[in-house]
C-alpha atoms as a PDB file:
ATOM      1  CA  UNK A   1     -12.930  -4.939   5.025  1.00  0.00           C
ATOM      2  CA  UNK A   2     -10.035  -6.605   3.632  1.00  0.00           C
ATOM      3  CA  UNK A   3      -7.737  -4.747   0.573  1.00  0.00           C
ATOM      4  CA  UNK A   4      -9.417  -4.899  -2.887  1.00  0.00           C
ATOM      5  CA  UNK A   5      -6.818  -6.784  -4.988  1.00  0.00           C
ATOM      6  CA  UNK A   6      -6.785  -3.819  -7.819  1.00  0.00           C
ATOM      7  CA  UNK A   7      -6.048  -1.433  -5.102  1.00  0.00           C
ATOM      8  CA  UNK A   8      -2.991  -3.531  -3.861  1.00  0.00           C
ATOM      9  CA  UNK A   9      -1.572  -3.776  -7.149  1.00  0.00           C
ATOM     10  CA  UNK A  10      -2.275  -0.119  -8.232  1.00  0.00           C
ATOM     11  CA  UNK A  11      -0.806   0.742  -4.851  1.00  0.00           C
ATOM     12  CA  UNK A  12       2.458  -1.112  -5.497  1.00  0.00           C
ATOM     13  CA  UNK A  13       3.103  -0.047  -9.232  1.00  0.00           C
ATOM     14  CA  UNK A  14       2.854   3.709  -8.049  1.00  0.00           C
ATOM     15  CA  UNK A  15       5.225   2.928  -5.500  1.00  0.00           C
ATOM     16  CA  UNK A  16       7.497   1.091  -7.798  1.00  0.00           C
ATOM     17  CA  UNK A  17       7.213   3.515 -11.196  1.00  0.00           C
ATOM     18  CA  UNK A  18       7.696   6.467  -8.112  1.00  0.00           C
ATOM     19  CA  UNK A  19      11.093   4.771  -6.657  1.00  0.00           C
ATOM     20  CA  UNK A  20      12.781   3.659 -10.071  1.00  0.00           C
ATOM     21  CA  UNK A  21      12.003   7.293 -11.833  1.00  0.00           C
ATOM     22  CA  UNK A  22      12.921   8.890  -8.342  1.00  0.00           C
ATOM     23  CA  UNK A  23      16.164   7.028  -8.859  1.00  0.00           C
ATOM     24  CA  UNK A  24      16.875   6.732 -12.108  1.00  0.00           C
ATOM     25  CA  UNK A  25      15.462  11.083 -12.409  1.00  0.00           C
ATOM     26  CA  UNK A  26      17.507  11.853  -9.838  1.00  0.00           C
ATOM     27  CA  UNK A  27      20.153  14.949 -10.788  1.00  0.00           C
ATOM     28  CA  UNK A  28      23.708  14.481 -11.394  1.00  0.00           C
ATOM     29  CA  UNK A  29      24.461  18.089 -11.508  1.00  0.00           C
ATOM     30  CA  UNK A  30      23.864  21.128  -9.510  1.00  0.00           C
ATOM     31  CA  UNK A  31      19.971  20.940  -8.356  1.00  0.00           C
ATOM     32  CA  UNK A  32      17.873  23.277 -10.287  1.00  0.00           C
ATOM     33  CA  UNK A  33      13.934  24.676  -9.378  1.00  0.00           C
ATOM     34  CA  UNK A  34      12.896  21.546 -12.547  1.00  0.00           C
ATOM     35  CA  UNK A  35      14.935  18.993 -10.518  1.00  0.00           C
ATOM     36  CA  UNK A  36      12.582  20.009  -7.093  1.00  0.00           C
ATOM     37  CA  UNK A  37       9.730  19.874  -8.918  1.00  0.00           C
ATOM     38  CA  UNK A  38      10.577  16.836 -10.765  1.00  0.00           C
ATOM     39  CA  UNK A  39      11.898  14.982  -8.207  1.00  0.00           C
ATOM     40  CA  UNK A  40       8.679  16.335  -5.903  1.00  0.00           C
ATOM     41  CA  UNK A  41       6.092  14.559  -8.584  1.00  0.00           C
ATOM     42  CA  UNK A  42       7.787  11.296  -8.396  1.00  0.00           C
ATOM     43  CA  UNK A  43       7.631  11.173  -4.719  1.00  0.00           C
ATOM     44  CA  UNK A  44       4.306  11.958  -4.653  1.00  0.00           C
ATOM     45  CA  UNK A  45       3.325   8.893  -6.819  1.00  0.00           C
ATOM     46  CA  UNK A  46       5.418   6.893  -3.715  1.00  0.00           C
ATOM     47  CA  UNK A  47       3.433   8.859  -1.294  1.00  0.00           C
ATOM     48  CA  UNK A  48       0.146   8.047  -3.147  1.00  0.00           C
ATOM     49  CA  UNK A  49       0.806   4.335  -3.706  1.00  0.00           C
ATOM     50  CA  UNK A  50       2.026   4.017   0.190  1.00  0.00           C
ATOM     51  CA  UNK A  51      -1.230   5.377   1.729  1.00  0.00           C
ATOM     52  CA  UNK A  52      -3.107   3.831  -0.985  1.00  0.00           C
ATOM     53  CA  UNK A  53      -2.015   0.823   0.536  1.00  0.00           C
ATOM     54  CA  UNK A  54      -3.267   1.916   4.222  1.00  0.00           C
ATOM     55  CA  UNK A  55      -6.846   3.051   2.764  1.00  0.00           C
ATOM     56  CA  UNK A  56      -6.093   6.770   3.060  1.00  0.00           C
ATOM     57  CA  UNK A  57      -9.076   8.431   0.977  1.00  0.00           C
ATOM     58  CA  UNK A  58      -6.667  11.621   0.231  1.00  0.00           C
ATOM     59  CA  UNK A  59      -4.370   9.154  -1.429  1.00  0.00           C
ATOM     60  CA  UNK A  60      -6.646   7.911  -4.108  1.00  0.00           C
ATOM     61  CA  UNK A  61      -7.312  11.474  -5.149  1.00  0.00           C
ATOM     62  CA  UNK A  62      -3.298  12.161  -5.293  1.00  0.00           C
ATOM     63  CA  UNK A  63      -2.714   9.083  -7.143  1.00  0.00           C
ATOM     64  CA  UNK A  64      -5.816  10.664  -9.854  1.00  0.00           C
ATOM     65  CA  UNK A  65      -4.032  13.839  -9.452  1.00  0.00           C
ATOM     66  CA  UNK A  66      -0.764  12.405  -9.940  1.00  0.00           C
ATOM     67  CA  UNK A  67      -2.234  10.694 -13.428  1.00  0.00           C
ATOM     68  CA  UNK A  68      -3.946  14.149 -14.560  1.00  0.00           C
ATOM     69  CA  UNK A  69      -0.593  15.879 -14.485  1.00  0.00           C
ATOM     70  CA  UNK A  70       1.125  13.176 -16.678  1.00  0.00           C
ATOM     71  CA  UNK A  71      -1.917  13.425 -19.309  1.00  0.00           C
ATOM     72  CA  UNK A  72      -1.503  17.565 -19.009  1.00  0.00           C
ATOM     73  CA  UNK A  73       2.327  17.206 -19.720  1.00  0.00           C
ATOM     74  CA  UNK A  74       1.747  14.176 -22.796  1.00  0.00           C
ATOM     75  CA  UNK A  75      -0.438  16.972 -24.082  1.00  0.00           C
ATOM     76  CA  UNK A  76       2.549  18.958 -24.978  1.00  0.00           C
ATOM     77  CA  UNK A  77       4.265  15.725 -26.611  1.00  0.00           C
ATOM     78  CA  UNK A  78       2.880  13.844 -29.556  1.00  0.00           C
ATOM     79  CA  UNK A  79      -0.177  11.872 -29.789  1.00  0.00           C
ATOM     80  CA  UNK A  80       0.963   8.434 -28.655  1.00  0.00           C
ATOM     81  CA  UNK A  81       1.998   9.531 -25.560  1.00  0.00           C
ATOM     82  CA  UNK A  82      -0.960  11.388 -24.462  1.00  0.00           C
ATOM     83  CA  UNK A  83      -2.943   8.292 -25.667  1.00  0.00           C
ATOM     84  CA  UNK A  84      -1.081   6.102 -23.665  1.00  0.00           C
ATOM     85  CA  UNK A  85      -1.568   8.498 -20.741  1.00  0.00           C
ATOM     86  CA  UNK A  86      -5.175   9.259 -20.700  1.00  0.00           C
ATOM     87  CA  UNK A  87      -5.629   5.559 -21.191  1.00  0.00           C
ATOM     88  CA  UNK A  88      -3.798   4.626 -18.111  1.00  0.00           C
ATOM     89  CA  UNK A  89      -5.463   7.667 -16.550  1.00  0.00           C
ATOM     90  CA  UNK A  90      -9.059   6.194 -17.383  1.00  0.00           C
ATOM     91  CA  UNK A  91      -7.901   2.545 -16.497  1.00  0.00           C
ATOM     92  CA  UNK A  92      -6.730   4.113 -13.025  1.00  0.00           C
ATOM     93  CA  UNK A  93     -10.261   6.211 -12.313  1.00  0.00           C
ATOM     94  CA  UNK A  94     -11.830   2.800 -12.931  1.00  0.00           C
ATOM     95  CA  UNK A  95     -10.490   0.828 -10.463  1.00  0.00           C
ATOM     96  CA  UNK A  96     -10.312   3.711  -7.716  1.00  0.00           C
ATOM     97  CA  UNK A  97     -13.492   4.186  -7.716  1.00  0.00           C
ATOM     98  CA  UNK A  98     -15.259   0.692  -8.384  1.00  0.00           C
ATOM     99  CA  UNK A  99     -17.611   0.246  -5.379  1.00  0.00           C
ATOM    100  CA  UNK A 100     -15.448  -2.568  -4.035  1.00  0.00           C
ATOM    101  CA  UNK A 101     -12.638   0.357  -3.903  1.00  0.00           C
ATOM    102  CA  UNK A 102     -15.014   2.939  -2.704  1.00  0.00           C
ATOM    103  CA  UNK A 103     -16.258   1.083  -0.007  1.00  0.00           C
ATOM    104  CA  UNK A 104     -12.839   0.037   1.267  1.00  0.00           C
ATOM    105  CA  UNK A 105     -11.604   4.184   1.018  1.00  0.00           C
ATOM    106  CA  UNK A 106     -14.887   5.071   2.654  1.00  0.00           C
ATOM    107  CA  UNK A 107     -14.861   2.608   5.534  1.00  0.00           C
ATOM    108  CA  UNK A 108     -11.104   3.572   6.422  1.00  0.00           C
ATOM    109  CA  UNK A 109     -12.002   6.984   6.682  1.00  0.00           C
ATOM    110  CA  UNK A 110     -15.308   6.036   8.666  1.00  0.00           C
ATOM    111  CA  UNK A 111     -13.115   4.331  11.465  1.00  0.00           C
ATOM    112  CA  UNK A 112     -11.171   6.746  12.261  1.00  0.00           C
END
């Protein structure tokens, strides 16, 4: 089954917000535990949008988890920003789990 189109571009925008924030976030002092952490959330949106890309079902559900922790730390910011968040967050769900998406996920996993 070929790629769903949303999928492809979903895939590459994680990989692309991951890389420039894993770049631009990067410390330019002496590494602290935040930095680790930090820098360990952006690479797992790369990660997510990478095997996103190969139809690896664990990815999908990193890229929602990836999501759910942005929305959990807007909700300790103001308003806009968690509205912003949860809207990208529901936008996201949606096209991960359309049935053209689920079907690609599912019959990746199935042939292996």
């Amino acid at each position: 089954m070929k790629r769903p189109l949303s999928v492809t571009i979903l895939s590459w925008i994680y990989i692309a917000v991951g890389v420039v924030s894993f770049i631009y976030g990067a410390p330019l002092h002496a590494i602290h535990a935040d930095d680790v952490i930090a820098e360990s959330v952006r690479l797992s949106g790369i990660i997510a949008g990478a095997f996103m890309l190969r139809g690896e079902n664990w990815a999908r559900w990193l890229a929602i988890a990836w999501i759910a922790f942005h929305i959990g730390l807007s909700a300790f910011h103001n308003l806009r920003e968690l509205a912003v968040h949860a809207a990208f967050g529901i936008v996201i769900a949606i096209l991960l789990f359309r049935p053209n998406a689920a079907r690609y996920f599912k019959l990746k996993a199935d042939t292996r």
